[in-house]
PDB file of N, CA and C in Angstrom:
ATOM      1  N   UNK A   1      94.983 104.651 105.009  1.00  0.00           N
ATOM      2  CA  UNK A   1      95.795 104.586 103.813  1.00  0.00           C
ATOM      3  C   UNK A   1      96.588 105.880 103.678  1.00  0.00           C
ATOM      4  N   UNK A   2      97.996 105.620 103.337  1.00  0.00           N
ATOM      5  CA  UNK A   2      98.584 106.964 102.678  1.00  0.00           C
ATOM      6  C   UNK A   2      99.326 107.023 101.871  1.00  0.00           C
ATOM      7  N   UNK A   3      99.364 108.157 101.134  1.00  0.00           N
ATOM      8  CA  UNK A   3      99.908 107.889  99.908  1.00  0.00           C
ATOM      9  C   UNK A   3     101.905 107.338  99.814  1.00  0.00           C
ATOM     10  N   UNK A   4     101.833 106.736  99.146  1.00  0.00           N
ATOM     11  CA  UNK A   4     103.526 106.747  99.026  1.00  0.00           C
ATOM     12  C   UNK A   4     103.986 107.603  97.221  1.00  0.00           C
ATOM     13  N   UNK A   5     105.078 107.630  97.245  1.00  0.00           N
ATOM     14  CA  UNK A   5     106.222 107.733  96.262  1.00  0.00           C
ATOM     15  C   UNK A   5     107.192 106.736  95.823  1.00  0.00           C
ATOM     16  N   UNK A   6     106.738 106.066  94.551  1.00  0.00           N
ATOM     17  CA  UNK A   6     108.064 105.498  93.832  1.00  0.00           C
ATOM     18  C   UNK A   6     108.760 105.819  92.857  1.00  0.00           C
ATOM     19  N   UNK A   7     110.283 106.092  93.590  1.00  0.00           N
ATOM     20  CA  UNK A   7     110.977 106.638  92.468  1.00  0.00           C
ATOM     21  C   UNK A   7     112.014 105.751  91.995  1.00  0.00           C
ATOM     22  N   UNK A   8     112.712 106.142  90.633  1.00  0.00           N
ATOM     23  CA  UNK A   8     113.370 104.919  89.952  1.00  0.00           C
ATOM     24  C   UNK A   8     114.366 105.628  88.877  1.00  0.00           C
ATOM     25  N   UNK A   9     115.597 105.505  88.928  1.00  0.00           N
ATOM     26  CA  UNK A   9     116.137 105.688  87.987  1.00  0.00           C
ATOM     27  C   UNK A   9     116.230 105.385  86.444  1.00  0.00           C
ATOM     28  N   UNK A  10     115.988 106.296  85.692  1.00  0.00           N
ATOM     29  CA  UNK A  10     115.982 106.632  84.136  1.00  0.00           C
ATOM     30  C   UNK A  10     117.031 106.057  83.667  1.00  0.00           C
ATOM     31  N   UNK A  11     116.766 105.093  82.617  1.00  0.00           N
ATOM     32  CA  UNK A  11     118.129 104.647  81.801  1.00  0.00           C
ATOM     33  C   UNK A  11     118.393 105.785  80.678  1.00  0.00           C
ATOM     34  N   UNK A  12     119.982 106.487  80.650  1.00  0.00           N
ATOM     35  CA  UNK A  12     120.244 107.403  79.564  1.00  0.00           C
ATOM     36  C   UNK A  12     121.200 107.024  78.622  1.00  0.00           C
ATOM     37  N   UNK A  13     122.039 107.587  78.192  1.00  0.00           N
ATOM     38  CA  UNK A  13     122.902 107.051  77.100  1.00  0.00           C
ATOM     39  C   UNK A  13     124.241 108.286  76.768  1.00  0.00           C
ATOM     40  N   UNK A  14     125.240 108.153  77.452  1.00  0.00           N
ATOM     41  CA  UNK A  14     125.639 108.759  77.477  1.00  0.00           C
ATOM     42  C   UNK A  14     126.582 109.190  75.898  1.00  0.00           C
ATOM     43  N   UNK A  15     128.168 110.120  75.762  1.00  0.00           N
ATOM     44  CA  UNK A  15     128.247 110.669  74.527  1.00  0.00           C
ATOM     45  C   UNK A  15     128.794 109.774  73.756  1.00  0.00           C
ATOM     46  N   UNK A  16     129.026 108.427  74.617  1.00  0.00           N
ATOM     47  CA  UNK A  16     129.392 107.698  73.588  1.00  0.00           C
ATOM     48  C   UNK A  16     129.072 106.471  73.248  1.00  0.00           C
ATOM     49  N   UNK A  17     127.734 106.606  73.898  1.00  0.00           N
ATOM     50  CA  UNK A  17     126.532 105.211  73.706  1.00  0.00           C
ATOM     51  C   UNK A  17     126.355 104.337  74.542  1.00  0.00           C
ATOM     52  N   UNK A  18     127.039 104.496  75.394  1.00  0.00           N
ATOM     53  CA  UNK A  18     126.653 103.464  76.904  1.00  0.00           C
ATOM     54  C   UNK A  18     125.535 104.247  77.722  1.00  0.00           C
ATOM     55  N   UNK A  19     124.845 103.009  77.610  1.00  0.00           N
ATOM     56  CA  UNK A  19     123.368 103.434  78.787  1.00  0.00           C
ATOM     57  C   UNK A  19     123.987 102.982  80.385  1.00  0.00           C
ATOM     58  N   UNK A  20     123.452 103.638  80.816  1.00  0.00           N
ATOM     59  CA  UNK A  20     123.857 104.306  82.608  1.00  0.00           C
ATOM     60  C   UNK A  20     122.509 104.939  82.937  1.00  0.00           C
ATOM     61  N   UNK A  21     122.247 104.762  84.771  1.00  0.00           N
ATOM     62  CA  UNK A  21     121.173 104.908  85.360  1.00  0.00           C
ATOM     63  C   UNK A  21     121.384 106.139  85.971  1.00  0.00           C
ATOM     64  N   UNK A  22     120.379 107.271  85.161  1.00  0.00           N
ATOM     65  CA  UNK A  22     120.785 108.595  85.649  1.00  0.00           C
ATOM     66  C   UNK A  22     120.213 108.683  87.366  1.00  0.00           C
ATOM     67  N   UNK A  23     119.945 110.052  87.075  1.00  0.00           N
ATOM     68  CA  UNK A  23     119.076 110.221  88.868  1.00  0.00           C
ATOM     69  C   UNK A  23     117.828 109.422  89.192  1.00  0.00           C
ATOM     70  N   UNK A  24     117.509 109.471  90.373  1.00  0.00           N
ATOM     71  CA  UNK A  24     116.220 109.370  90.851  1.00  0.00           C
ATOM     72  C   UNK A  24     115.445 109.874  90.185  1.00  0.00           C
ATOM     73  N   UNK A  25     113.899 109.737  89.859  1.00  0.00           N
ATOM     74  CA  UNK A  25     112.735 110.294  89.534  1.00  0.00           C
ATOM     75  C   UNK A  25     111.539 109.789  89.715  1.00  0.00           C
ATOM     76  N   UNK A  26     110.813 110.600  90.001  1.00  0.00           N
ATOM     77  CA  UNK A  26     109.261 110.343  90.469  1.00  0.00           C
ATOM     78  C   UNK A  26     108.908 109.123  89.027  1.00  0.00           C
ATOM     79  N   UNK A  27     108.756 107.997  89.442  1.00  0.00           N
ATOM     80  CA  UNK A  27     108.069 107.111  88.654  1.00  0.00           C
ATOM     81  C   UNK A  27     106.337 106.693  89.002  1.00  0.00           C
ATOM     82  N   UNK A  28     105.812 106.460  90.101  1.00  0.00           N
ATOM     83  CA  UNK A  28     104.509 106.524  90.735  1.00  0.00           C
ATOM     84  C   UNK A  28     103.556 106.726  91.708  1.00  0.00           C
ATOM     85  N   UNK A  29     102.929 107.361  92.165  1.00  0.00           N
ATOM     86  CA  UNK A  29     102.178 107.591  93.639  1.00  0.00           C
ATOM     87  C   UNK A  29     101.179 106.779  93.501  1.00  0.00           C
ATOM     88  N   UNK A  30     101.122 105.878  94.811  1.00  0.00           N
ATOM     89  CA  UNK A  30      99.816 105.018  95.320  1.00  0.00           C
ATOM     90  C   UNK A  30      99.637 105.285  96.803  1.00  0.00           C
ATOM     91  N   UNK A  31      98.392 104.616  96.992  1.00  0.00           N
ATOM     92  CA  UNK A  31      97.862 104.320  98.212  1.00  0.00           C
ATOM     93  C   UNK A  31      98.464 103.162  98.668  1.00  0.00           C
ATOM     94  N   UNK A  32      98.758 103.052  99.823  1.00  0.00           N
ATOM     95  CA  UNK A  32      99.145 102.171 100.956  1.00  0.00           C
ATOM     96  C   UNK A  32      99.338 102.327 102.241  1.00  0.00           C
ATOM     97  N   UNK A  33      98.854 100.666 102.662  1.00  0.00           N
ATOM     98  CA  UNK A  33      98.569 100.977 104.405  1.00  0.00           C
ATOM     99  C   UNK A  33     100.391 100.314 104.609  1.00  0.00           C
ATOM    100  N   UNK A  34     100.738 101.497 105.491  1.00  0.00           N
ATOM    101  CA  UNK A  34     101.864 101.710 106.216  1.00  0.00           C
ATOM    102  C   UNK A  34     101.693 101.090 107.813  1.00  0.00           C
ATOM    103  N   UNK A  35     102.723  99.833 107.918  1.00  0.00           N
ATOM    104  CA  UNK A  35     102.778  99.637 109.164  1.00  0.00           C
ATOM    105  C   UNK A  35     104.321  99.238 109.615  1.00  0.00           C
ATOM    106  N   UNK A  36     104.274  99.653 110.686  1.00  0.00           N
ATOM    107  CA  UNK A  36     105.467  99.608 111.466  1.00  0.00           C
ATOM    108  C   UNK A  36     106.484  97.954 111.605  1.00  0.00           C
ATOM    109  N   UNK A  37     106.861  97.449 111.224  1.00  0.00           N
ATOM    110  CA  UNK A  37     107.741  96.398 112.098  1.00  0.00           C
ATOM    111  C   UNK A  37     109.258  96.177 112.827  1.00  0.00           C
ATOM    112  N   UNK A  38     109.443  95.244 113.954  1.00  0.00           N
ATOM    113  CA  UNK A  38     110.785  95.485 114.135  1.00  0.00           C
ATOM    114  C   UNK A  38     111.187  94.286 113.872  1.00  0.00           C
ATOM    115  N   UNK A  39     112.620  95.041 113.672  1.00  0.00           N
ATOM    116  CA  UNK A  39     113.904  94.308 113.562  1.00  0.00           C
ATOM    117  C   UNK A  39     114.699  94.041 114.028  1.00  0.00           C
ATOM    118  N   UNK A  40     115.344  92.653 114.378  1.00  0.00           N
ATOM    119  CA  UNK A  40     116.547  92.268 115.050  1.00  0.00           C
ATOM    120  C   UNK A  40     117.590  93.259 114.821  1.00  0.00           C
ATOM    121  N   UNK A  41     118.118  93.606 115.311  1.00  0.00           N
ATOM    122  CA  UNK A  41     119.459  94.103 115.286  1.00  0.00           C
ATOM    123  C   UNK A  41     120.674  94.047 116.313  1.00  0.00           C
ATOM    124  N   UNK A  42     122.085  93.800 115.686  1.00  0.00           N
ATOM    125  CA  UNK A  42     123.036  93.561 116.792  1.00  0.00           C
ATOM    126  C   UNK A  42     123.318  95.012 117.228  1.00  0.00           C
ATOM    127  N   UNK A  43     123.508  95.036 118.647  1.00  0.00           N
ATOM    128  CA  UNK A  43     123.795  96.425 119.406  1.00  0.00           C
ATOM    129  C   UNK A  43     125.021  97.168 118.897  1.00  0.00           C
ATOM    130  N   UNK A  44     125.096  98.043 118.544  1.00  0.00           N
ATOM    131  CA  UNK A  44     125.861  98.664 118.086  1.00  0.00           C
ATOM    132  C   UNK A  44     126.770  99.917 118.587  1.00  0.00           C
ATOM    133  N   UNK A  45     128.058  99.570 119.464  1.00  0.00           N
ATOM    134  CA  UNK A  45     128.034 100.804 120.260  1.00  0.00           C
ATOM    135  C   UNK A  45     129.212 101.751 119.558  1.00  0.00           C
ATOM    136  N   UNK A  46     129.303 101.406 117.933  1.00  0.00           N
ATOM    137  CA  UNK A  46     129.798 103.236 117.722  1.00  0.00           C
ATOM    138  C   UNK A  46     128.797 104.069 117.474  1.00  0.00           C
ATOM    139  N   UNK A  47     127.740 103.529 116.880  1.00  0.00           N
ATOM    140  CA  UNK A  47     127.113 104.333 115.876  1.00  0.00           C
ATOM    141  C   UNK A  47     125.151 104.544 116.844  1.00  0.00           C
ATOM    142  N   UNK A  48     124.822 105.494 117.386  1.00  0.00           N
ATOM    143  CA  UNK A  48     123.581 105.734 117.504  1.00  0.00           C
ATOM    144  C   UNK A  48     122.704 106.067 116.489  1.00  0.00           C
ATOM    145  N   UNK A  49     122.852 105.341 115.880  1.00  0.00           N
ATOM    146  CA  UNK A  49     121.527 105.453 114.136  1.00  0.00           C
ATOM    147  C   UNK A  49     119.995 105.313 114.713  1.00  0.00           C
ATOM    148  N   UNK A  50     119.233 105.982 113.903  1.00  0.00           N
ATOM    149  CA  UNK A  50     118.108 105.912 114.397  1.00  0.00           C
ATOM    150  C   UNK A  50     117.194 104.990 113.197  1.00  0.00           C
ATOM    151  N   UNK A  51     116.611 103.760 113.271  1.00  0.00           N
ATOM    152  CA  UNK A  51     116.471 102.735 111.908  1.00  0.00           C
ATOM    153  C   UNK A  51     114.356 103.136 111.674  1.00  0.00           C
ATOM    154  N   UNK A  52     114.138 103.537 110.606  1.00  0.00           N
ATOM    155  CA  UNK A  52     112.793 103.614 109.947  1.00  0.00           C
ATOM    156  C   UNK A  52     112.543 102.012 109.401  1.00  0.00           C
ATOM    157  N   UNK A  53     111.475 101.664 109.589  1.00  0.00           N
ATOM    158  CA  UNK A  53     111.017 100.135 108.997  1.00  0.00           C
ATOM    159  C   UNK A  53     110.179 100.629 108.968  1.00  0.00           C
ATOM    160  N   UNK A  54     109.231  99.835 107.776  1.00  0.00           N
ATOM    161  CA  UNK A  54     108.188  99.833 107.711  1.00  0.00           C
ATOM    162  C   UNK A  54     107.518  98.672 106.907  1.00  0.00           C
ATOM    163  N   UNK A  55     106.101  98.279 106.809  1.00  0.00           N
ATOM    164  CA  UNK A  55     105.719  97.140 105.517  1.00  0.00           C
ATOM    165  C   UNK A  55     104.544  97.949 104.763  1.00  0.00           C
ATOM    166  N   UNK A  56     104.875  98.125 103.534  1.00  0.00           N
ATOM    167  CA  UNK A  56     103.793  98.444 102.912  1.00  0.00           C
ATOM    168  C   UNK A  56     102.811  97.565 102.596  1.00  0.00           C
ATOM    169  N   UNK A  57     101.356  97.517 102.406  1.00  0.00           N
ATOM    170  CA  UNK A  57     100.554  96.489 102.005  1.00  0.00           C
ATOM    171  C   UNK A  57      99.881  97.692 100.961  1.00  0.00           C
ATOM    172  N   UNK A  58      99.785  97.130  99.543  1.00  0.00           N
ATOM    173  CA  UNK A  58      99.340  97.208  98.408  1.00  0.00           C
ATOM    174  C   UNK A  58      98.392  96.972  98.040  1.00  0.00           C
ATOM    175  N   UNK A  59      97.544  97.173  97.422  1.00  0.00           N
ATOM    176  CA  UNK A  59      96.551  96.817  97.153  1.00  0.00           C
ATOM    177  C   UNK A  59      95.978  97.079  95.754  1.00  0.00           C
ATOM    178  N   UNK A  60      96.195  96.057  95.120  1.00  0.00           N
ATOM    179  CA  UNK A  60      95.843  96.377  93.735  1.00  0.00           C
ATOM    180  C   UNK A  60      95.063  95.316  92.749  1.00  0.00           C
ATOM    181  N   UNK A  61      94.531  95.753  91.586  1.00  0.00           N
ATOM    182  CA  UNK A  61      94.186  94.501  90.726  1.00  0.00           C
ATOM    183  C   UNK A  61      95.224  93.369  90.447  1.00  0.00           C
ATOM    184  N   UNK A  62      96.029  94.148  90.078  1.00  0.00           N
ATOM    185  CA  UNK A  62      97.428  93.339  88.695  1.00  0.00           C
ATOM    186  C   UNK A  62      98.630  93.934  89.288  1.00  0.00           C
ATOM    187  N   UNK A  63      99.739  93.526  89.128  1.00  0.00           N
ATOM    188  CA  UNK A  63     101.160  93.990  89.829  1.00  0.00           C
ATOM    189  C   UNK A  63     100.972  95.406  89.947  1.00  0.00           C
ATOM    190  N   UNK A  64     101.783  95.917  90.598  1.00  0.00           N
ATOM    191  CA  UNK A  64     102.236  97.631  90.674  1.00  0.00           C
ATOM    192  C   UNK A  64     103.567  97.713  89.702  1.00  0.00           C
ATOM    193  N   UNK A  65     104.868  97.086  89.681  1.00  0.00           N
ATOM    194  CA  UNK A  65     105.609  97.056  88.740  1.00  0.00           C
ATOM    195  C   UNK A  65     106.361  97.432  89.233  1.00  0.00           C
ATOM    196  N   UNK A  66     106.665  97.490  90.787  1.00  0.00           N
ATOM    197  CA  UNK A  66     107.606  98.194  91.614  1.00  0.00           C
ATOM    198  C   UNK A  66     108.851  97.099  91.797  1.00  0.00           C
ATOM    199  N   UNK A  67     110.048  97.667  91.711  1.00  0.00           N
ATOM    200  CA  UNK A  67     111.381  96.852  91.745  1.00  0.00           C
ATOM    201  C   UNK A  67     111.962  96.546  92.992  1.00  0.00           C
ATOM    202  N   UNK A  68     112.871  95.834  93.228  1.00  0.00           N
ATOM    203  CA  UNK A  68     113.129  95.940  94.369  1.00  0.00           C
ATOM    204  C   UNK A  68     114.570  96.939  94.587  1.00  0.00           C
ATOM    205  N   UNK A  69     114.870  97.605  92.825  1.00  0.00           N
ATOM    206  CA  UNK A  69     116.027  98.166  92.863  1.00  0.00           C
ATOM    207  C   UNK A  69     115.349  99.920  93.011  1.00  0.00           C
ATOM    208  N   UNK A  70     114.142  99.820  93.404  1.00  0.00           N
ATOM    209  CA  UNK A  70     113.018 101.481  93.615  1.00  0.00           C
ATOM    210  C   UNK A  70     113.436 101.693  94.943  1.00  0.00           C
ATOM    211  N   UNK A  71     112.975 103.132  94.907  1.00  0.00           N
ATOM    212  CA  UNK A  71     113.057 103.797  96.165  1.00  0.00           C
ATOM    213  C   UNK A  71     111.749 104.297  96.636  1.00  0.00           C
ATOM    214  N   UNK A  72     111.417 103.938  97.925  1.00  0.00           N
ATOM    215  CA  UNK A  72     110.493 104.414  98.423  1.00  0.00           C
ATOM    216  C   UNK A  72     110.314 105.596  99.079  1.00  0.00           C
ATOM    217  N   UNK A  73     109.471 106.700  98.936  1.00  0.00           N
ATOM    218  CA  UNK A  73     108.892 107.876 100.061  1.00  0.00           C
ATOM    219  C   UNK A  73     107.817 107.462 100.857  1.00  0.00           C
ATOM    220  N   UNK A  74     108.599 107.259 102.038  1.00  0.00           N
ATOM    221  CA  UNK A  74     107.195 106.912 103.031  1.00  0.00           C
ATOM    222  C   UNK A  74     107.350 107.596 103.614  1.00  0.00           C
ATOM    223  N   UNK A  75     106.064 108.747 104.485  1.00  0.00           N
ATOM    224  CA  UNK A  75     106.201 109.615 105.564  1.00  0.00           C
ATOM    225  C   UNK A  75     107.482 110.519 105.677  1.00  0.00           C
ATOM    226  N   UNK A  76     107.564 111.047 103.965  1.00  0.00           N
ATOM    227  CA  UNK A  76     108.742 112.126 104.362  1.00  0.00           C
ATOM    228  C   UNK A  76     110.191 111.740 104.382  1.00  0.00           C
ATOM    229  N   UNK A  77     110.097 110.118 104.224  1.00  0.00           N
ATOM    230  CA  UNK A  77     111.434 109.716 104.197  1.00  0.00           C
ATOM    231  C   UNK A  77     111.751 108.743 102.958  1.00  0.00           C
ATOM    232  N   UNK A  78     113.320 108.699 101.924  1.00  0.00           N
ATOM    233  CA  UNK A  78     113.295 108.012 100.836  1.00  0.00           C
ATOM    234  C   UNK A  78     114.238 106.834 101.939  1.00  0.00           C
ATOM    235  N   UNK A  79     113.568 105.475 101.436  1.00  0.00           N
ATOM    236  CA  UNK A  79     113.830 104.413 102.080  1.00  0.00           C
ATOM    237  C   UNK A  79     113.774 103.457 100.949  1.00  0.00           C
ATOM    238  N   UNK A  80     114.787 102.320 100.985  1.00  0.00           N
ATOM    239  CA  UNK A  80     115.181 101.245 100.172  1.00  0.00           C
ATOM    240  C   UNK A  80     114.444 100.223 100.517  1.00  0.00           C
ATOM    241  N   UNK A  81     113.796  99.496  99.131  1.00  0.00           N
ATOM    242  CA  UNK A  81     113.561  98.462  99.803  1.00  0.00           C
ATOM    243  C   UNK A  81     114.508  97.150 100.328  1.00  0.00           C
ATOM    244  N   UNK A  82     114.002  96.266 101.237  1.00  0.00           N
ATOM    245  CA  UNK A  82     114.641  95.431 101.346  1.00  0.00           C
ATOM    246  C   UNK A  82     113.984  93.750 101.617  1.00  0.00           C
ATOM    247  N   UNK A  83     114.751  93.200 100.654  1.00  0.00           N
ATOM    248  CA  UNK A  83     114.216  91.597 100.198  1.00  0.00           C
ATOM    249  C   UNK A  83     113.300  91.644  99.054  1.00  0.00           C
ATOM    250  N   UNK A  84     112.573  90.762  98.600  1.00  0.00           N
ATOM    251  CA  UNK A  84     111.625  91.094  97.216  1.00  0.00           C
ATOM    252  C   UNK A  84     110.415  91.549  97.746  1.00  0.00           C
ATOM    253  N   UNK A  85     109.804  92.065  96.678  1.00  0.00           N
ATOM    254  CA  UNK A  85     108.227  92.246  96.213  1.00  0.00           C
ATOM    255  C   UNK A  85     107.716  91.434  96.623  1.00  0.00           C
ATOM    256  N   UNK A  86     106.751  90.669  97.399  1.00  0.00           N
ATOM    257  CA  UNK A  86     105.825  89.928  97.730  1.00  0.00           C
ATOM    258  C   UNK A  86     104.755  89.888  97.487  1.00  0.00           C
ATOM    259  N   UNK A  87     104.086  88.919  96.492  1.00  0.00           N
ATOM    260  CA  UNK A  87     102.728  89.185  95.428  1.00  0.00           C
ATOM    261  C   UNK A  87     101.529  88.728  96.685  1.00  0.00           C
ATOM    262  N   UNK A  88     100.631  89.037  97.151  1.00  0.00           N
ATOM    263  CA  UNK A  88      99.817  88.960  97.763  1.00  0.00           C
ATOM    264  C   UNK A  88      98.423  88.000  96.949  1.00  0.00           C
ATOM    265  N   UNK A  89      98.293  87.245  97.242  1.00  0.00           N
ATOM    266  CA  UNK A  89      97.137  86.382  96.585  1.00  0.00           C
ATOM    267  C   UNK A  89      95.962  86.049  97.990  1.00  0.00           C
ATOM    268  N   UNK A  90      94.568  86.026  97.707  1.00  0.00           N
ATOM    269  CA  UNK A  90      93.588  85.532  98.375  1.00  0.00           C
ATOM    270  C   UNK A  90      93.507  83.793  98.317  1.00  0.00           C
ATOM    271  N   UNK A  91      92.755  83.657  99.194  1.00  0.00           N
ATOM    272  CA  UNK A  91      92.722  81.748  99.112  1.00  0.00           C
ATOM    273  C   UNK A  91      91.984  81.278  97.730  1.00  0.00           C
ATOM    274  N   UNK A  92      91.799  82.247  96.840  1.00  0.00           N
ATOM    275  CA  UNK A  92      90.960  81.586  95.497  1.00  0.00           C
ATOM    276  C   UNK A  92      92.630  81.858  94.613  1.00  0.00           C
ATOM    277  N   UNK A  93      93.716  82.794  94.885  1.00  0.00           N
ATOM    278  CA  UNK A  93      94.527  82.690  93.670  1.00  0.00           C
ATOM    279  C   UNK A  93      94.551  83.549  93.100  1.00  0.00           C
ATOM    280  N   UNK A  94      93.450  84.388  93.641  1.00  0.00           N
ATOM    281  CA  UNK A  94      93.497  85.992  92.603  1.00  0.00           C
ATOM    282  C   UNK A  94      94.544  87.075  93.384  1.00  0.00           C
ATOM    283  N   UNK A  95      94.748  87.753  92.576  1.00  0.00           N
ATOM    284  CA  UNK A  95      95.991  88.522  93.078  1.00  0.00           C
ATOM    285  C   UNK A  95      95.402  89.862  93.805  1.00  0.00           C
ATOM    286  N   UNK A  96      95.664  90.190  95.282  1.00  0.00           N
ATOM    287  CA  UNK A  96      95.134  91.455  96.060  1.00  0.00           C
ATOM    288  C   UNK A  96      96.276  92.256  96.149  1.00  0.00           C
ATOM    289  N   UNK A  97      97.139  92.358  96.065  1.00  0.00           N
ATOM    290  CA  UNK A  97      98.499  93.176  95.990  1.00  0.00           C
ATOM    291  C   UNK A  97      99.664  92.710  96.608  1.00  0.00           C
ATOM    292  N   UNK A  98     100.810  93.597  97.011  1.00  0.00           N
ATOM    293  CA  UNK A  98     101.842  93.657  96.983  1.00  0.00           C
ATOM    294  C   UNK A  98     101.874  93.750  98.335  1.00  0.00           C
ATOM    295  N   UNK A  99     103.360  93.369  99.174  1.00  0.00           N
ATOM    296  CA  UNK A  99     103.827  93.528 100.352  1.00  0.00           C
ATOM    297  C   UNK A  99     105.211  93.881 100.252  1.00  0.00           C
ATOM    298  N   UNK A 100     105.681  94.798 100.900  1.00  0.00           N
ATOM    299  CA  UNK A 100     107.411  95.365 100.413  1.00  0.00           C
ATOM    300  C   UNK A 100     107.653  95.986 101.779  1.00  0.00           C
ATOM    301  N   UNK A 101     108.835  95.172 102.340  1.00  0.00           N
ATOM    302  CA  UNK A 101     109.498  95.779 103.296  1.00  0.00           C
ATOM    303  C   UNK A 101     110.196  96.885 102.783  1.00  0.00           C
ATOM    304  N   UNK A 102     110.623  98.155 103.968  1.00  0.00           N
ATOM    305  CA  UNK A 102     111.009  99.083 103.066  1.00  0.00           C
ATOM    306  C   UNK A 102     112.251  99.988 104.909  1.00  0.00           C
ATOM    307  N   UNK A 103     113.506  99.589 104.613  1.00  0.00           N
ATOM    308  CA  UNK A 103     114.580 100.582 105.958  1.00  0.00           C
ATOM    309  C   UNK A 103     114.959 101.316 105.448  1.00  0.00           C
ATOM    310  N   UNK A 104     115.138 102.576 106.337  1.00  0.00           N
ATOM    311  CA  UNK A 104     116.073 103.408 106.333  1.00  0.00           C
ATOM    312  C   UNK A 104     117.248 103.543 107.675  1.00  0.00           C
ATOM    313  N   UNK A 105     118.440 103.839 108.351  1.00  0.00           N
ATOM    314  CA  UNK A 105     119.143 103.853 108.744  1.00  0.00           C
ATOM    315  C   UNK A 105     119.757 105.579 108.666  1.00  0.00           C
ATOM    316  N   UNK A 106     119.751 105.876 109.781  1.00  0.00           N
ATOM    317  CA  UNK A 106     119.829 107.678 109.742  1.00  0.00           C
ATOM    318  C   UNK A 106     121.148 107.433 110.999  1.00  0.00           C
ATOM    319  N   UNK A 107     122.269 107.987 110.620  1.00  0.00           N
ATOM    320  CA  UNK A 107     123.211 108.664 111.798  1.00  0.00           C
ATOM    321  C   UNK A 107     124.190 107.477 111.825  1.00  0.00           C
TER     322      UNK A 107
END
C-alpha cells in the first residue's frame, strides 16, 4: 500500500460575486494499492512523451468522495484522472472501495 494525494480545487467568489475554481489544494491522503497498466496508444512520431498509468484500488467502508474532476499524487507525480470512479462491491453488495484510472503524459 502507498499513500496517495487528492487534490481539488476550492470554489471562491470573486469582487463581484461570481464563484470560480481557485488553485489546487490538498483535499485528502489515503492508502492505496498502486498498479501499473498499459495502454493502447497510436505511435506518435513528433512527440517522444513519456505516459505514467496507473489503477488505484481503494479500499474503503463508504465512498472516498473523490471526483473525477481531482487530481491525483501518485509516486511524486500529479496525474488526472481518467474515465469515472468505479465503486467496487463484493459478491454480497457491500461496498469494498474504489477503482480510478489515473495518466499522466510528460514531453
Amino acid at each position: 500500500m502507498e499513500t496517495i494525494e487528492v487534490y481539488r480545487g476550492l470554489a471562491d467568489t470573486d469582487a463581484d460575486g461570481n464563484t470560480f475554481q481557485s488553485g489546487l489544494h490538498l483535499w485528502k491522503s489515503m492508502p492505496a494499492l498502486v498498479a501499473p497498466f498499459q495502454k493502447d496508444a497510436a505511435a506518435d512520431t513528433d512527440s517522444l512523451a513519456v505516459e505514467y498509468n496507473c489503477t488505484l484500488y481503494i479500499r474503503s467502508p463508504e465512498p472516498t468522495g473523490i471526483r473525477e474532476s481531482d487530481v491525483v499524487r501518485v509516486r511524486g507525480r500529479m496525474a488526472r484522472i481518467e474515465g469515472t470512479v468505479a465503486i467496487w462491491h463484493d459478491t454480497a453488495g457491500r461496498h469494498v472501495g474504489e477503482v480510478i484510472n489515473v495518466s499522466l503524459k510528460e514531453g
